[in-house]
Protein backbone atom coordinates (compact mmCIF):
# COMPACT_ATOMS: atom_id res chain seq x y z
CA UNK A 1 -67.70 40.73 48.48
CA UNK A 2 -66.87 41.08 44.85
CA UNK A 3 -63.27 39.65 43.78
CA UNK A 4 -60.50 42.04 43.52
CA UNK A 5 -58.85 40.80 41.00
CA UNK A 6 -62.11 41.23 38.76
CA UNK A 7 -62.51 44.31 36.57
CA UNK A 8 -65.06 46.68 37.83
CA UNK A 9 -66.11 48.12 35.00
CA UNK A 10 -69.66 48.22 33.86
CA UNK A 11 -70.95 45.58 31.64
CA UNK A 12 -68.16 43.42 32.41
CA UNK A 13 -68.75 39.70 33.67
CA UNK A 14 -66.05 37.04 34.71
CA UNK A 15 -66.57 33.84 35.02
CA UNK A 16 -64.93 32.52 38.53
CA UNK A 17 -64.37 28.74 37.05
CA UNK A 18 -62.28 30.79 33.94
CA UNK A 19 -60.13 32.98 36.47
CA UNK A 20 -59.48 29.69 39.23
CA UNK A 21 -57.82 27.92 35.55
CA UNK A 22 -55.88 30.93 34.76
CA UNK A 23 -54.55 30.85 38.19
CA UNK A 24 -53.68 27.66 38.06
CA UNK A 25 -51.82 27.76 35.01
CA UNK A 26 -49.93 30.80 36.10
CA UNK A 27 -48.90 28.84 39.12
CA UNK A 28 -47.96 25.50 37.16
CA UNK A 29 -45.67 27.95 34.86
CA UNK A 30 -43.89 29.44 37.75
CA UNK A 31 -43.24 25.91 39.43
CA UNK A 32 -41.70 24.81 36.03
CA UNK A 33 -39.55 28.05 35.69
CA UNK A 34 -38.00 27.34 39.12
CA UNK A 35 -37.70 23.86 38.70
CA UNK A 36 -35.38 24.86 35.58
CA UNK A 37 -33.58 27.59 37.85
CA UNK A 38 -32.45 24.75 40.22
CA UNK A 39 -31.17 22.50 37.39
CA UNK A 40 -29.08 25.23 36.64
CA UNK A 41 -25.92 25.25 37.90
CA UNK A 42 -24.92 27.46 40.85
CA UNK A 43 -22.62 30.89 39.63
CA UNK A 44 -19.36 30.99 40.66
CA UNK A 45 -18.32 33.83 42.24
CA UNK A 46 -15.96 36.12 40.67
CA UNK A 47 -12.54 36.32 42.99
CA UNK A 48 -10.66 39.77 41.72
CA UNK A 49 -7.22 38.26 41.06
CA UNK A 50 -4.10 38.99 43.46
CA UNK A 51 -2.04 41.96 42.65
CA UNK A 52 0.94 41.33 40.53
CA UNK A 53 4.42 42.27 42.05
CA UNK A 54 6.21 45.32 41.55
CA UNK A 55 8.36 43.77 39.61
CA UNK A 56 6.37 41.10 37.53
CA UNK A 57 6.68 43.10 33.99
CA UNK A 58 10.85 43.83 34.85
CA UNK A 59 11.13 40.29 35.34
CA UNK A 60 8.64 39.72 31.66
CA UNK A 61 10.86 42.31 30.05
CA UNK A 62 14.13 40.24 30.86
CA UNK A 63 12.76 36.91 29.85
CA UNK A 64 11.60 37.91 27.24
CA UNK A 65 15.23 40.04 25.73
CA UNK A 66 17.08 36.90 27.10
CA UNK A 67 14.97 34.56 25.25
CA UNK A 68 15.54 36.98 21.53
CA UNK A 69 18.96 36.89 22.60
CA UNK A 70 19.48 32.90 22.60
CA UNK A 71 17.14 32.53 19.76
CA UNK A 72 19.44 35.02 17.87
CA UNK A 73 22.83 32.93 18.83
CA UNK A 74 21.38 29.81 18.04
CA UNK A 75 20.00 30.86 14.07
CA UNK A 76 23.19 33.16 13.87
CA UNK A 77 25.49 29.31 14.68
CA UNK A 78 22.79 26.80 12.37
CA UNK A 79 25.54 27.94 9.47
CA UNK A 80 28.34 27.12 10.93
CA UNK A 81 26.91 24.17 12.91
CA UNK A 82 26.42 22.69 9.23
CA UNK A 83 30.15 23.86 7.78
CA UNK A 84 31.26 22.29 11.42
CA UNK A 85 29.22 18.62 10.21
CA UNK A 86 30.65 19.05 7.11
CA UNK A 87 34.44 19.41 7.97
CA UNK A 88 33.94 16.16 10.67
CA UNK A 89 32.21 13.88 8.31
CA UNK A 90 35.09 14.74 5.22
CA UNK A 91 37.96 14.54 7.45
CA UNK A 92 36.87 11.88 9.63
CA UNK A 93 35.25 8.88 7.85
CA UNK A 94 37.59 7.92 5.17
CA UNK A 95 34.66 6.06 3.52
CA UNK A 96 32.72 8.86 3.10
CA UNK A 97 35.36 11.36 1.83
CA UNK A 98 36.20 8.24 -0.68
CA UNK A 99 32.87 7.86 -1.74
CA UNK A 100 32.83 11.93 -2.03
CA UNK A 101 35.40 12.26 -4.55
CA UNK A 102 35.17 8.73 -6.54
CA UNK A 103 32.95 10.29 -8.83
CA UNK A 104 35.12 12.56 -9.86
CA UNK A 105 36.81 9.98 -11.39
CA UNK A 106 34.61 9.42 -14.80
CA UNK A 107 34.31 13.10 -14.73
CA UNK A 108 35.02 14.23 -18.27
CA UNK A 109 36.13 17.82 -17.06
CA UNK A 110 38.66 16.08 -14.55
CA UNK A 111 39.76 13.83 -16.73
CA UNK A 112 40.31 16.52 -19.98
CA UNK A 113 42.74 18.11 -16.71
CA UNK A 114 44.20 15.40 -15.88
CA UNK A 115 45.39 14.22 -19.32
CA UNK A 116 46.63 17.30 -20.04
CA UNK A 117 48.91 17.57 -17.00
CA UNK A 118 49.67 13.79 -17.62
CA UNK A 119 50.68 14.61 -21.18
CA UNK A 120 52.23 18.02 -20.71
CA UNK A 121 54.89 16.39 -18.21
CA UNK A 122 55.78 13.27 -20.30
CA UNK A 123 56.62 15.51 -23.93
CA UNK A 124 58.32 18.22 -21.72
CA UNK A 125 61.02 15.25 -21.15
CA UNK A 126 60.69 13.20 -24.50
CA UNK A 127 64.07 14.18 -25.96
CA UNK A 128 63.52 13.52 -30.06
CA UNK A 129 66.74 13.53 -31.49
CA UNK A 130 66.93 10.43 -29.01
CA UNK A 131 64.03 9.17 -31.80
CA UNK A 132 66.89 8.97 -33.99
CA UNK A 133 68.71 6.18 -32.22
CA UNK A 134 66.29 3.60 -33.33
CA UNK A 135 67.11 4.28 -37.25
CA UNK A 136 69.57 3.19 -39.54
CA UNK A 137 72.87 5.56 -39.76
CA UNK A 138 72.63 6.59 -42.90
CA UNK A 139 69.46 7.65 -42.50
CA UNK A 140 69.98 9.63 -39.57
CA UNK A 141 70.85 13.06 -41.11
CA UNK A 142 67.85 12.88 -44.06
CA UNK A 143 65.89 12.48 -40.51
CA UNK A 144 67.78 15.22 -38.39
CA UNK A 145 67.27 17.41 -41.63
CA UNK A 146 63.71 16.13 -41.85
CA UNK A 147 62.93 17.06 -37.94
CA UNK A 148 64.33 20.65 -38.60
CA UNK A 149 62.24 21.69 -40.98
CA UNK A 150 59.31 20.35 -39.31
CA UNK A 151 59.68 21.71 -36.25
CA UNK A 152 56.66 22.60 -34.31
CA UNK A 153 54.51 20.11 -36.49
CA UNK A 154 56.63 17.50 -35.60
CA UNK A 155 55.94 18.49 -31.53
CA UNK A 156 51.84 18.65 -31.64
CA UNK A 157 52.45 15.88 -33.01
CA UNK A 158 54.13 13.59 -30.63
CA UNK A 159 51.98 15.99 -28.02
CA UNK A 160 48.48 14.45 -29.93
CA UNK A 161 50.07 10.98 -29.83
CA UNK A 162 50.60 10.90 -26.01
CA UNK A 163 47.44 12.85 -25.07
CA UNK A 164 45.59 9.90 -26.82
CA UNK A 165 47.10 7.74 -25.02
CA UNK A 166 46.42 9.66 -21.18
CA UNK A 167 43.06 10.30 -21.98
CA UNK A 168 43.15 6.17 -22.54
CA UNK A 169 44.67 5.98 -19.57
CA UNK A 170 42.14 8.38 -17.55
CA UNK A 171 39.27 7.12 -19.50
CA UNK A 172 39.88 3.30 -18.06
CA UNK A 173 38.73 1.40 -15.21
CA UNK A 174 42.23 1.42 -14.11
CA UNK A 175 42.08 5.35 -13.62
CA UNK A 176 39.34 5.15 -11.45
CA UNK A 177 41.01 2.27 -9.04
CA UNK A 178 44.08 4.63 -8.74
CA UNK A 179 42.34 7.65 -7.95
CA UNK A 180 40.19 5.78 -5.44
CA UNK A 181 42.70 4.18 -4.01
CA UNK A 182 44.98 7.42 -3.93
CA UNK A 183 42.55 9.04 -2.39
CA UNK A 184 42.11 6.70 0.26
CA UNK A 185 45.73 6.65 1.17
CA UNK A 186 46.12 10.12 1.64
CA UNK A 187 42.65 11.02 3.94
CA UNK A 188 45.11 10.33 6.68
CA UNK A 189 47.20 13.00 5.64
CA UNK A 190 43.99 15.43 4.75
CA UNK A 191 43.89 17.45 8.08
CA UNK A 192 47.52 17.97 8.24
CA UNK A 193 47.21 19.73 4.63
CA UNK A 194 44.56 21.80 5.72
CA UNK A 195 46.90 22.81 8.27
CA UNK A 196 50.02 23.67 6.26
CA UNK A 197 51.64 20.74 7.83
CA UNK A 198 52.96 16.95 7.00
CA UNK A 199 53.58 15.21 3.80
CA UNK A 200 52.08 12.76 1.60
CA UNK A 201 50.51 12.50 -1.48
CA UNK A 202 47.97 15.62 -0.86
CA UNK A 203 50.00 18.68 0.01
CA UNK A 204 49.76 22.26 0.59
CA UNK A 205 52.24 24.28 -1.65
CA UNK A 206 51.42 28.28 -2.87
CA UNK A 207 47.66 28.77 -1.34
CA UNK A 208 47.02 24.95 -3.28
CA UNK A 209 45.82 21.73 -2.24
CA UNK A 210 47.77 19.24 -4.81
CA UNK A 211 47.65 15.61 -5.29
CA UNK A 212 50.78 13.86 -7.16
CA UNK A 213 49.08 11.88 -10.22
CA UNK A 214 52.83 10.01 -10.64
CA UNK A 215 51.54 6.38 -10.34
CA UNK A 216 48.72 7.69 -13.61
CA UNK A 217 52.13 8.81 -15.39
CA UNK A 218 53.67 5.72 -15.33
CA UNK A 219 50.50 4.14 -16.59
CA UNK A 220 50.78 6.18 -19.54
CA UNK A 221 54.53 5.59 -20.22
CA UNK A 222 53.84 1.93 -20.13
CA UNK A 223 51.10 2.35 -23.03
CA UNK A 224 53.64 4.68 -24.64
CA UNK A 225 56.59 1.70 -24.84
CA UNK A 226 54.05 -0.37 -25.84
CA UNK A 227 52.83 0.77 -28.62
CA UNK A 228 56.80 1.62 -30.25
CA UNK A 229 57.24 4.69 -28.02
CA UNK A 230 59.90 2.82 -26.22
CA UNK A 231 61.91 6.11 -25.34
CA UNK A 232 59.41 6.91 -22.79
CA UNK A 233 60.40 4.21 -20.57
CA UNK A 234 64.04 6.47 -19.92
CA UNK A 235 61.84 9.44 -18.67
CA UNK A 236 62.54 9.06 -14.74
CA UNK A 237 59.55 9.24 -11.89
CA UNK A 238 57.79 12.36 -12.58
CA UNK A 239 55.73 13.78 -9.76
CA UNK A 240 53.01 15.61 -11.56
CA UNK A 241 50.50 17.64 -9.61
CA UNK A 242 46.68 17.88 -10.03
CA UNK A 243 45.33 20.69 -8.15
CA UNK A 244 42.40 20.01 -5.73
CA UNK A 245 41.84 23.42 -4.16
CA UNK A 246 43.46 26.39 -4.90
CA UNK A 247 42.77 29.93 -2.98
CA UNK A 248 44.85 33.42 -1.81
CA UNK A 249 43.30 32.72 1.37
CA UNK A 250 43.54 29.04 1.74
CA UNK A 251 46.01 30.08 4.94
CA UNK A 252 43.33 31.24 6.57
CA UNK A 253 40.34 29.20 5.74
CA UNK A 254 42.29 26.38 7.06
CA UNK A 255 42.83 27.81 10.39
CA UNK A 256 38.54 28.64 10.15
CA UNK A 257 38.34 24.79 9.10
CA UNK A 258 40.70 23.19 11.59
CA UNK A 259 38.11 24.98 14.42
CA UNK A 260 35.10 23.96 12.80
CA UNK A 261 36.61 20.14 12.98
CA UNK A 262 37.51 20.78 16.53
CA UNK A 263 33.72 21.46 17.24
CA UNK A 264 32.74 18.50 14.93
CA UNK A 265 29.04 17.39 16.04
CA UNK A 266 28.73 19.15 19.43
CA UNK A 267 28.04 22.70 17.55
CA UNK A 268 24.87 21.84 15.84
CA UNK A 269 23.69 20.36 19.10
CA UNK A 270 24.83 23.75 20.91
CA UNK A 271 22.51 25.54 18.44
CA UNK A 272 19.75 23.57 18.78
CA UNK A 273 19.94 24.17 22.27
CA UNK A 274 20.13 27.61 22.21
CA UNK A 275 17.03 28.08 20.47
CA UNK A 276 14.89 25.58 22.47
CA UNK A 277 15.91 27.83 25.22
CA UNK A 278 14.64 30.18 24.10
CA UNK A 279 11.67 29.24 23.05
CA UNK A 280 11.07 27.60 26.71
CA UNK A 281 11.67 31.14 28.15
CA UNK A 282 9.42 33.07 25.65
CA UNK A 283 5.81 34.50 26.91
CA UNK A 284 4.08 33.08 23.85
CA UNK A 285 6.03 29.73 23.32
CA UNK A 286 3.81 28.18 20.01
CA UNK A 287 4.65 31.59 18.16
CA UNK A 288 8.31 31.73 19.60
CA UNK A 289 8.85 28.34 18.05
CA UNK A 290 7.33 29.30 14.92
CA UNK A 291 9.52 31.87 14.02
CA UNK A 292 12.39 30.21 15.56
CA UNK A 293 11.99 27.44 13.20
CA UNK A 294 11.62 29.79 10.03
CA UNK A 295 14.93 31.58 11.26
CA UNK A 296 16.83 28.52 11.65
CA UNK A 297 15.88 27.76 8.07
CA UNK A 298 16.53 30.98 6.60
CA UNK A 299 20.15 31.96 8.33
CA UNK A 300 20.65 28.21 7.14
CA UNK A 301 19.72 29.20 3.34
CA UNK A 302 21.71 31.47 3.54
CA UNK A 303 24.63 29.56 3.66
CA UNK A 304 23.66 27.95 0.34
CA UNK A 305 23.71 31.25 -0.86
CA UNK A 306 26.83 31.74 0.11
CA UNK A 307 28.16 28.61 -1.63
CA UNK A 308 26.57 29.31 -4.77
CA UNK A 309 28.37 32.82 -4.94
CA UNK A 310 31.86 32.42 -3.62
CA UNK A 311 31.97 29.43 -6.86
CA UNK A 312 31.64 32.15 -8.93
CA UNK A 313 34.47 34.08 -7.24
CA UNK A 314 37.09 31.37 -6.60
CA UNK A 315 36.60 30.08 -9.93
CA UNK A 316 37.16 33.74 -11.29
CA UNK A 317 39.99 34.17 -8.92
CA UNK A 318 42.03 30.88 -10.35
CA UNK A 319 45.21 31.20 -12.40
CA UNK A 320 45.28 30.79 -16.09
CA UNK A 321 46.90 26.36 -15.60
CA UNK A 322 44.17 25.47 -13.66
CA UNK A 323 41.37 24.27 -15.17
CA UNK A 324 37.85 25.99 -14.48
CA UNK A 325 35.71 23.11 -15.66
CA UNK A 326 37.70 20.51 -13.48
CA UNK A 327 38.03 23.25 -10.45
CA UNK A 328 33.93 23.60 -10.82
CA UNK A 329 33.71 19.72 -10.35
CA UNK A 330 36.05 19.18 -8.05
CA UNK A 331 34.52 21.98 -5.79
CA UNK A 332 30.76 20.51 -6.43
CA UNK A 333 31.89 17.62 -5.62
CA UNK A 334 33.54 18.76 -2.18
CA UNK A 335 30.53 20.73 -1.20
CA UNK A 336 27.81 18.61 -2.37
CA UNK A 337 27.19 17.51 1.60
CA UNK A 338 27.00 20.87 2.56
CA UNK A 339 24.15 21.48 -0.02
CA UNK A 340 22.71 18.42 1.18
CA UNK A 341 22.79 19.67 4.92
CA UNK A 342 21.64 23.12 3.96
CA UNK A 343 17.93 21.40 2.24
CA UNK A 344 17.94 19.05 5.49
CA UNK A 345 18.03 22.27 7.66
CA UNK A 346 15.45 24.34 5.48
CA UNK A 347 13.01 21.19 5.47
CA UNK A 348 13.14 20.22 8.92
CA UNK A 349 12.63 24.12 10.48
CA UNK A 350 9.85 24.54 7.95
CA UNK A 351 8.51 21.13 9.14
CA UNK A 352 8.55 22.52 12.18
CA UNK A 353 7.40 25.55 11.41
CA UNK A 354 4.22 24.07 9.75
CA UNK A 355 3.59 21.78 12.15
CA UNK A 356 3.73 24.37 15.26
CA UNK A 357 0.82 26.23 13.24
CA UNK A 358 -1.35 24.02 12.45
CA UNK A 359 -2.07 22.52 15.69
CA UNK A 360 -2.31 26.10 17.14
CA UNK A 361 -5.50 28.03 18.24
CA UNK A 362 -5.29 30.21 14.61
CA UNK A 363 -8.38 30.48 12.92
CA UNK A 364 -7.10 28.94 9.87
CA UNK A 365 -5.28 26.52 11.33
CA UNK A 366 -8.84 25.64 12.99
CA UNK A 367 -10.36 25.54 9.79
CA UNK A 368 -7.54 23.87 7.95
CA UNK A 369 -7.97 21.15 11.03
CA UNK A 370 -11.81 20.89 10.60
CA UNK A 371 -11.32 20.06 6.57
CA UNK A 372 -9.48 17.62 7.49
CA UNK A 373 -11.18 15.90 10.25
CA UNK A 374 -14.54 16.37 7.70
CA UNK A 375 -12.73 14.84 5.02
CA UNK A 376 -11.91 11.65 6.93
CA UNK A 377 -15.29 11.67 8.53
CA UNK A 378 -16.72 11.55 4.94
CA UNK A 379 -14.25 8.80 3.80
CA UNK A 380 -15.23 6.88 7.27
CA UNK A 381 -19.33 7.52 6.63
CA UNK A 382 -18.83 6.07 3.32
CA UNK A 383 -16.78 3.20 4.28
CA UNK A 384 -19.56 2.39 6.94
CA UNK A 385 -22.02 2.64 4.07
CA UNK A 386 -19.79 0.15 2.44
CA UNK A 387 -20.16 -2.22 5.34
CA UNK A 388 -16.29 -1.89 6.79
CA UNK A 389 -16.58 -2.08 10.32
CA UNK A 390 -13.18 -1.17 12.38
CA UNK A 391 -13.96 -4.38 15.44
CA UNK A 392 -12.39 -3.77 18.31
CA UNK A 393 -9.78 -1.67 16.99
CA UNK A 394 -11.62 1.51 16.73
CA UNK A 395 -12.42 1.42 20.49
CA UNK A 396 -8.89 0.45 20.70
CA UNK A 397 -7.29 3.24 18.82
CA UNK A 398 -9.87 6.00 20.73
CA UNK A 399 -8.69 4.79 24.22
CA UNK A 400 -5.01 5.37 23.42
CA UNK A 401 -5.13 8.12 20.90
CA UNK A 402 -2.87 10.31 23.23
CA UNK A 403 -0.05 7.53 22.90
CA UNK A 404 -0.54 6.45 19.80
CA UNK A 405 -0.10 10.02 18.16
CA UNK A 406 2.90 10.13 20.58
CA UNK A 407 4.38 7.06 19.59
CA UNK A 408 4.19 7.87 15.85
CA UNK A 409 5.67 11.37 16.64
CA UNK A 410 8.73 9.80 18.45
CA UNK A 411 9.03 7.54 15.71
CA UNK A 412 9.76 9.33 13.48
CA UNK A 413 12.20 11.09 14.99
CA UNK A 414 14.34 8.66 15.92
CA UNK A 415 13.82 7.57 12.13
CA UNK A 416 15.31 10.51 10.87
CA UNK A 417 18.35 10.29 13.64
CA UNK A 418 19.41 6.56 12.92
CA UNK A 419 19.10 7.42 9.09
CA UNK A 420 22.50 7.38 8.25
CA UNK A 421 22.84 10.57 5.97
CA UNK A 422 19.19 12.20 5.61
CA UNK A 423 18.57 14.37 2.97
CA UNK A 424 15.69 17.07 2.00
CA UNK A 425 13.43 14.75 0.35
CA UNK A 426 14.02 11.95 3.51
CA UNK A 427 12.54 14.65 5.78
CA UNK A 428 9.96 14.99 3.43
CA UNK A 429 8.92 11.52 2.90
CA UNK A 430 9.30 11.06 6.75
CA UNK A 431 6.92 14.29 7.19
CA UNK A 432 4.64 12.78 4.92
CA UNK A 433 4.65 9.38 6.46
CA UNK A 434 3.43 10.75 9.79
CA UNK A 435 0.99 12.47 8.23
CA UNK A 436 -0.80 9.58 6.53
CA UNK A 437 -0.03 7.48 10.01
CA UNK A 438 -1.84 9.71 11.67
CA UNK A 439 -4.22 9.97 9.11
CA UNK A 440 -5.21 6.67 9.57
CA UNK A 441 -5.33 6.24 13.13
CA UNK A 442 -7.84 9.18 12.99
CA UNK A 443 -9.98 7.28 10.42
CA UNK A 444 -9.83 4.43 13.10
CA UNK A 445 -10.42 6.40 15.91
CA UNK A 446 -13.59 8.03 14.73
CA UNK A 447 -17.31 6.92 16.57
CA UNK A 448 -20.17 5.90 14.63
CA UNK A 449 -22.00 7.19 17.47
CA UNK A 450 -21.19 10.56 17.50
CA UNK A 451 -23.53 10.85 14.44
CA UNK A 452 -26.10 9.31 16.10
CA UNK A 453 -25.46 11.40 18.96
CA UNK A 454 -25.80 14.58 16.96
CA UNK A 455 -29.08 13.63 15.50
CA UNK A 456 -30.56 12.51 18.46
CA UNK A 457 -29.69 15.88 20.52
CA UNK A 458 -30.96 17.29 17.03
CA UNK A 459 -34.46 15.44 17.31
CA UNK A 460 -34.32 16.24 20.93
CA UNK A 461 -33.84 20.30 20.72
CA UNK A 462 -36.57 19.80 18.01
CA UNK A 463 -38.86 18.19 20.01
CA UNK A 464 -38.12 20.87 22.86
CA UNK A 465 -38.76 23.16 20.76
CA UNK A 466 -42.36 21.78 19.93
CA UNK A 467 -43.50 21.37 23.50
CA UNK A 468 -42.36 24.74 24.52
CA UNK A 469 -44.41 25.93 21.48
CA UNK A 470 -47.47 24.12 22.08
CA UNK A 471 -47.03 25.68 25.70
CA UNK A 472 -46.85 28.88 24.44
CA UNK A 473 -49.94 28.26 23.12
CA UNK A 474 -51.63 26.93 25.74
CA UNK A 475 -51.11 30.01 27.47
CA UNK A 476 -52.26 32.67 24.92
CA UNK A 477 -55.27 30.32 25.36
């Protein structure tokens, strides 16, 4: 019986021995194919989720407005949580409030005020027909006639002779121990001028914060008698003022600042809080704490802003005897560690900020991860070129990678919390330090045998390749 499987038409021969290989071949391909089929692994079944409650998206809805809403509260108090820092730290560490203000002593716009007050209150009670005592009698009315007819002259001049000798005065080493050490005495009495209360040398009179320069008076009537000027040692105590701070609505910016004290630390903490809250209850957490981070900075700027504008207006706002150049200082000075806290803010939530991103499933913060990883691949292929060889460290370092980056993390912030008054450029350098730490334990963490790895599963796909190919064409044979 002829075979089915041959053709049937006319002139066509098979030979038996050709179709029995071609049979068997077909067979040894199919026993391959599901030998591959059970290497595979086995599907898993696709379970249709469970149906979400009724009220699953009410419940998304109010997690989510609650967590805007302590986000909000906790940008909207970074501000004040800095003014708050700022009013403990100048009322309640005399150090620091000395150390604050001592450079306003070799401040030549202070010191121009300073000798002028000193000056105007010591001529305003030099009494020059008393000059006459000192002369002869019968010279005494060629003199009276002589003082007449100068007049005015005769008064800028006295006024030029004891201005040089106050800005002397203010200009000496001497100056700056009394104004130290004046300062120093009255911090005590700081928070009871701020609230319209007490006495002492700094005092709250007409909307101004004064401070009695009498002890750099008698300085200068000392120098006075000293140098022939011996009528200036009759002028009595005079208590001169210098004015530290002087508003229309001092009244009420005291009762603002007497709060903020009362909060002290515990406000910035609050706000902090707040936002991590909120970021806890958000949906998508990494972007929550993104912008959370960039509002915390900007409502902080902000607040610089601020600064920078109402010295325009207070200074504007001053009356014609106060200086503006010593007022400018004095108010630099005095708000220099807000300034300080407002970059400290701004770094650390853009730190933050940065930082959040980055390690984030972004595509460019994937790509911005890769160049780096490449780059310190590259720098660790070349060192191994170079013969460096890690020991056991590398294996070391890849074991504990988890706690290592951890430890380095924590580090660093408890760094920056024992420094004792950060700045913008210490969260910087501290940013920057972790980066390079970590850095470095990547460089020791990376495997010389991944690359071997690679090329071997690189060789091996290749050489899969070639046997399925020279299959291929074994069957087409």
């Amino acid at each position: 019986m002829p075979d089915s499987g041959a053709p049937s038409g006319p002139g066509d021969a098979v030979d038996p021995e050709e179709l029995r290989l071609l049979r068997a071949r077909v067979a040894a391909l199919e026993t391959d194919l599901n030998t591959v089929r059970a290497a595979l692994p086995t599907a898993v079944p696709v379970v249709a989720p469970a149906p979400a409650p009724a009220d699953g998206p009410a419940r998304h809805r109010a997690r989510s407005l609650l967590a805007v809403v302590l986000v909000v509260l906790g940008c909207l108090l970074a501000p004040l949580s800095v003014v708050a820092a700022w009013s403990a730290e100048l009322v309640g560490d005399t150090d620091r409030y000395v150390d604050t203000v001592r450079p306003l002593a070799s401040d030549p716009d202070v010191q121009d005020a300073v000798a002028d007050a000193v000056s105007d209150a010591v001529v305003s009670r030099l009494d020059l027909p008393v000059l006459l005592q000192s002369a002869a009698p019968a010279q005494r009315p060629l003199l009276e006639k002589a003082l007449g007819a100068l007049g005015e002259p005769l008064q800028d001049a006295v006024r030029s002779f004891v201005h040089d000798k106050a800005r002397a005065v203010v200009a000496s080493a001497a100056f700056e121990r009394i104004w130290a050490d004046a300062n120093r005495r009255v911090h005590d009495t700081l928070d009871s001028a701020l609230t319209g209360s007490g006495d002492g040398a700094v005092k709250l009179e007409k909307d101004s914060v004064t401070l009695d320069l009498a002890p750099v008076v008698e300085d200068v009537k000392e120098r006075l008698a000293d140098d022939g000027l011996t009528v200036a040692r009759r002028i009595p105590t005079l208590h001169t003022d210098f004015t530290l701070v002087r508003s229309d609505d001092i009244g009420r910016i005291r009762t603002y600042v007497r709060l903020l004290k009362l909060a002290g630390l515990w406000l910035p903490v609050v706000a902090v809080l707040l936002v991590a809250a909120g970021v806890l209850l958000a949906g998508r957490r990494r972007r929550a704490l993104i912008v959370s981070a960039l509002a915390f900075a900007v409502t902080t700027l902000l607040l610089g802003v601020v600064l920078s504008v109402f010295r325009v207006v207070y200074l504007d706002a001053l009356p014609a005897g106060v200086s503006q150049p010593a007022a400018g200082a004095v108010y630099d000075t005095l708000t220099r560690f807000l300034r300080t806290s407002v970059r400290v803010v701004v770094a650390l939530g853009v730190t933050v900020a940065v930082a959040a991103w980055l390690t984030g499933p972004g595509r460019a913060a994937g790509l911005v991860r890769h160049l780096w990883h490449s780059g310190i691949a590259a720098v660790r292929a070349a060192a191994g070129h170079a013969g460096l060889r890690t020991g056991p460290v590398g294996p070391f370092v890849r074991r504990f990678r988890p706690w290592i980056t951890w430890t380095l993390v924590g580090a660093t912030v408890l760094t920056y919390l024992l420094w004792p008054y950060p700045t913008g450029w210490v969260v910087i350098g501290l940013a920057l330090t972790l980066l390079f730490a970590l850095s470095v334990a990547d460089f020791l963490a990376a495997d010389d045998a991944d690359a071997g790895s690679v090329s071997d599963s690189d060789s091996g796909s290749d050489s899969g390749s070639g046997s399925g190919s020279d299959s291929a064409k074994e069957v087409r044979a």
